[in-house]
Protein backbone atom coordinates (compact mmCIF):
# COMPACT_ATOMS: atom_id res chain seq x y z
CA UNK A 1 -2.17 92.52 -124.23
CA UNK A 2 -5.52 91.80 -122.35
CA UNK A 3 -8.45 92.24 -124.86
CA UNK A 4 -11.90 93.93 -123.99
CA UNK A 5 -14.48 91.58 -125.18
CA UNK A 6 -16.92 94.41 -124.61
CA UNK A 7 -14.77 96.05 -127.16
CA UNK A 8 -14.15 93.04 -129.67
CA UNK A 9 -17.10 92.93 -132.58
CA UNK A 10 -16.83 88.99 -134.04
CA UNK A 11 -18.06 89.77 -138.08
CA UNK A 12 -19.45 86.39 -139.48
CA UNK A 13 -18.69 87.07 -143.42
CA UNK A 14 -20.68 85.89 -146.32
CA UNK A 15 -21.80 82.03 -144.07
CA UNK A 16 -24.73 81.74 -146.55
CA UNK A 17 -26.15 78.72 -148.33
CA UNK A 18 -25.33 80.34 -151.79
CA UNK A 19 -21.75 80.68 -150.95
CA UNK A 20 -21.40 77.29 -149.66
CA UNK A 21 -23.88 74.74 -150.26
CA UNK A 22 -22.97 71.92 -153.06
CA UNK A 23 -25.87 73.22 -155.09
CA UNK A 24 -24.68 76.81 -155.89
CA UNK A 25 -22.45 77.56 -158.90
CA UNK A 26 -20.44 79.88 -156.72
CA UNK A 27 -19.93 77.24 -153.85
CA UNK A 28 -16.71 76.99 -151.83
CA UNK A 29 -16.19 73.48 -151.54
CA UNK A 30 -13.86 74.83 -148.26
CA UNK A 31 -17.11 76.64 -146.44
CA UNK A 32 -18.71 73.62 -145.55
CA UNK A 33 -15.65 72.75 -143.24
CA UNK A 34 -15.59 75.83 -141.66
CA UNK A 35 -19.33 76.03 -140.17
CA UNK A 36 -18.72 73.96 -136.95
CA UNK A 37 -16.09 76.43 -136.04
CA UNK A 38 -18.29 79.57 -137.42
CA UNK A 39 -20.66 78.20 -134.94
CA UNK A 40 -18.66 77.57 -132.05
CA UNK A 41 -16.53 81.30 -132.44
CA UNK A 42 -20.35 82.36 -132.10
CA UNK A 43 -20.97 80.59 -129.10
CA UNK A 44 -17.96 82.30 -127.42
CA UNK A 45 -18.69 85.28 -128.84
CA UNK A 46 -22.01 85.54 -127.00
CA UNK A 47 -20.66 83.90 -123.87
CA UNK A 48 -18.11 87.11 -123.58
CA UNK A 49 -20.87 89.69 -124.48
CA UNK A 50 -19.33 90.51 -127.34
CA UNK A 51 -21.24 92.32 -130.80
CA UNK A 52 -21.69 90.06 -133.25
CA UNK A 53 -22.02 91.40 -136.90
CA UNK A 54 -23.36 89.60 -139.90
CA UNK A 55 -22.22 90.93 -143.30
CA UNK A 56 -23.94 89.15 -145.65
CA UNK A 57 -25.13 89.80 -149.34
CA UNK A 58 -28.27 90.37 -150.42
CA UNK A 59 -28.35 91.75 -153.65
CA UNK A 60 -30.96 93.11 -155.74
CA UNK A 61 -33.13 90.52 -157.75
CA UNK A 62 -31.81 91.97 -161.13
CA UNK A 63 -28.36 92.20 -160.21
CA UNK A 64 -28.45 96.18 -160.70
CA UNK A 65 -25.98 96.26 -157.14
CA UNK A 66 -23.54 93.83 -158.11
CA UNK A 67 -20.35 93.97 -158.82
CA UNK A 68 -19.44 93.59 -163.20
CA UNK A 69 -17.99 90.77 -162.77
CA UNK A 70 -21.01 88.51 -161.74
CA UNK A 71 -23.51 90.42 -163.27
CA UNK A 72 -23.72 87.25 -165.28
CA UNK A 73 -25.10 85.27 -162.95
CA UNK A 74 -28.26 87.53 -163.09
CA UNK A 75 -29.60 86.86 -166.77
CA UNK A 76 -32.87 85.19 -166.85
CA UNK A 77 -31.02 81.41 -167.33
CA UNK A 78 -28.57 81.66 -164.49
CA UNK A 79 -29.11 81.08 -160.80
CA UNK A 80 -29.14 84.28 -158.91
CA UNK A 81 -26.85 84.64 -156.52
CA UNK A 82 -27.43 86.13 -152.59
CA UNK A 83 -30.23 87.80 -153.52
CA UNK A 84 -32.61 89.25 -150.83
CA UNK A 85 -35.53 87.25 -149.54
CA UNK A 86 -33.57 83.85 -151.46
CA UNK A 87 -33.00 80.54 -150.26
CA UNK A 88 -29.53 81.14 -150.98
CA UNK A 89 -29.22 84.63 -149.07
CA UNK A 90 -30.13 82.49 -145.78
CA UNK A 91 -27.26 81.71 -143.28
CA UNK A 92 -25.78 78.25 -143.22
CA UNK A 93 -28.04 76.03 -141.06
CA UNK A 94 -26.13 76.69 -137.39
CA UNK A 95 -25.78 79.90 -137.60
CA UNK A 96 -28.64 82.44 -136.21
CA UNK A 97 -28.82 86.35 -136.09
CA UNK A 98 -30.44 87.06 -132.91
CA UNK A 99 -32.51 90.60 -131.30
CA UNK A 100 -29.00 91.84 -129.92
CA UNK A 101 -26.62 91.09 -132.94
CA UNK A 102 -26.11 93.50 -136.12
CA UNK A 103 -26.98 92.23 -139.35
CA UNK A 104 -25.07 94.01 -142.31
CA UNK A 105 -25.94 94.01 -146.08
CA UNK A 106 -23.20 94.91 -148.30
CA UNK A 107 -22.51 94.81 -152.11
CA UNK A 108 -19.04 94.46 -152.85
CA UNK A 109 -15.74 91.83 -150.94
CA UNK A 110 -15.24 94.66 -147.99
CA UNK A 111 -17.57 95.19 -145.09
CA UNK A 112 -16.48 98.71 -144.82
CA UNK A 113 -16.96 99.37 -148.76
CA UNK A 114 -19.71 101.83 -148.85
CA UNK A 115 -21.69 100.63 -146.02
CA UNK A 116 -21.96 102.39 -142.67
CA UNK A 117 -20.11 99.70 -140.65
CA UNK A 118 -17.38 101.70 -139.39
CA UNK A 119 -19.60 104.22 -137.79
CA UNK A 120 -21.75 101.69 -136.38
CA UNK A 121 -18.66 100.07 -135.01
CA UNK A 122 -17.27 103.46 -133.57
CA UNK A 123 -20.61 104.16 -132.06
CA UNK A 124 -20.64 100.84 -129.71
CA UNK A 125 -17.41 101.40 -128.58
CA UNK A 126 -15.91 99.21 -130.52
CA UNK A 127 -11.98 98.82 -131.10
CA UNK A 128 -11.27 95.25 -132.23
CA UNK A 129 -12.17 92.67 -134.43
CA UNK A 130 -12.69 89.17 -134.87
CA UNK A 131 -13.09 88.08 -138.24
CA UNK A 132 -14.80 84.62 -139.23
CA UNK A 133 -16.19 83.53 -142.92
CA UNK A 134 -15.10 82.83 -146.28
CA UNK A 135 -13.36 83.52 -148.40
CA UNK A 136 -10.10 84.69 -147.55
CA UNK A 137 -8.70 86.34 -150.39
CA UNK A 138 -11.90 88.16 -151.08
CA UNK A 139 -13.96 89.49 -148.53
CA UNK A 140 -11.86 88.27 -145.28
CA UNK A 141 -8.96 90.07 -147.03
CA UNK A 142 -10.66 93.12 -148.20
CA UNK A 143 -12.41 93.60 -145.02
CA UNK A 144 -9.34 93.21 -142.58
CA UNK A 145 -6.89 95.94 -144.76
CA UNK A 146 -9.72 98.18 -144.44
CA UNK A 147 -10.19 97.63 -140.48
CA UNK A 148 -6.23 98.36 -140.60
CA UNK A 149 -6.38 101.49 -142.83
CA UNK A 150 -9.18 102.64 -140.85
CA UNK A 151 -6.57 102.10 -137.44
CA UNK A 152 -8.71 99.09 -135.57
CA UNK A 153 -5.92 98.79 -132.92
CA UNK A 154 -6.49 94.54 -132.70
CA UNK A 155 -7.67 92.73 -136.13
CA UNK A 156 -7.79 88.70 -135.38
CA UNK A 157 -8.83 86.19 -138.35
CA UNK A 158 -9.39 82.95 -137.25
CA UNK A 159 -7.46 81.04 -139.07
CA UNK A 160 -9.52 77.64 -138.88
CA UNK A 161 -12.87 79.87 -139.47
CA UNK A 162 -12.41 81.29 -142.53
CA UNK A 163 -11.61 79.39 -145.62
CA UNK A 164 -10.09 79.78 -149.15
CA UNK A 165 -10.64 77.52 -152.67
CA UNK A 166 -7.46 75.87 -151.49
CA UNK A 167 -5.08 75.94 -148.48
CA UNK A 168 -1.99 77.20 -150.71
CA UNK A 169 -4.23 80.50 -151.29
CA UNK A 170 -5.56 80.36 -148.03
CA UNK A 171 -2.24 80.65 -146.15
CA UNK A 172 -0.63 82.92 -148.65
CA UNK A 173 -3.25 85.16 -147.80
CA UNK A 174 -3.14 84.85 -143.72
CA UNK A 175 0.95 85.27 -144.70
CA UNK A 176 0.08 88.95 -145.92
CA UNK A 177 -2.55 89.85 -143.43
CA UNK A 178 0.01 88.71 -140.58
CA UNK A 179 2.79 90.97 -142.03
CA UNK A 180 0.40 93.89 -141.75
CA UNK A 181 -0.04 92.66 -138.15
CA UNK A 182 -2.75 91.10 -138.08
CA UNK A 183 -3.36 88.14 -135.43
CA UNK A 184 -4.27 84.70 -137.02
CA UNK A 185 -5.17 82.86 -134.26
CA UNK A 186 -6.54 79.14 -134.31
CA UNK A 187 -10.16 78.76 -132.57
CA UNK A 188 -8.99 76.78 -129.79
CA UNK A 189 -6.10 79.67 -128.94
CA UNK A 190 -8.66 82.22 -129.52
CA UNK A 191 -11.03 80.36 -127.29
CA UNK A 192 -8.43 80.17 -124.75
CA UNK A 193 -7.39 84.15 -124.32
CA UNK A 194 -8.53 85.98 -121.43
CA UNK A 195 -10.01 89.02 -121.65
């Protein structure tokens, strides 16, 4: 089936220094791989004219928005982690939001998850996604069986631009997405379909 690129959103999940740079406690050691294709799904993302959405994290300085389970990292001797205006809230170095992209803050592993994404989506027209980022069993995952609860006709993860703590959990993750029929394209294939 011929895709609309006009259509397609490309969400770039969670490619910030605190979630993959060596210094940060919550580092995936995986990210760091992943950036050169991040950057280059970008690339062809403009080049088609597609939206591109960045869903990033940037929670509040004393951790009152984040989810129990890290609320630890926000005590006064722990490194804060994604929070707004931080060093580690920035996007990987490669990666730029520019004027006619859509830069989305959210608090929890889903895109969707109390933000207003899917309205902003429905109000551009928009059908399909392309999902890039880390990591997969969090975020990629949560976001993409929301997109297919909410009915996005066409989810894609790129399978070579999103990344897990380790390929085992990685694939076993693509392996569920793709039985809820998702397509888990590489970049180059992705690269490669006509619109």
């Amino acid at each position: 089936m011929a895709e609309d690129w006009k259509q397609t959103a490309l969400l770039v999940i969670d490619m910030q220094k605190d979630f993959i740079e060596d210094w940060s406690p919550v580092a995936l050691k995986a990210g760091k791989d992943i950036v050169p294709n991040v950057v280059k799904a970008v690339e062809i993302a403009r080049e088609r004219g597609m939206l591109i959405v960045w869903v990033v994290r940037e929670n509040d300085l004393l951790g009152r928005d984040v989810e129990l389970f890290r609320r630890h990292y926000y005590t006064e001797k722990k490194a804060k982690i994604g929070c707004k205006g931080s060093e580690g809230a920035a996007l990987v170095d490669g990666l730029v939001i520019k004027e006619e992209d859509y830069k989305l803050v959210k608090t929890r592993f889903s895109a969707f998850f109390a933000t207003h994404l899917h309205s902003v989506l429905h109000a551009a027209g928009i059908h399909n996604l392309v999902i890039t980022g880390i990591q997969t069993p969090n975020c990629i995952r949560q976001t993409v069986f929301d997109a297919v609860a909410l009915d996005y006709p066409k989810v894609t993860v790129i399978v070579d631009a999103t990344a897990a703590a380790t390929p085992d959990v990685h694939q076993a993750n693509l392996f569920d997405m793709e039985n809820v029929g998702v397509a888990t394209p590489t970049l180059q294939e992705w690269s490669e379909a006509k619109a």
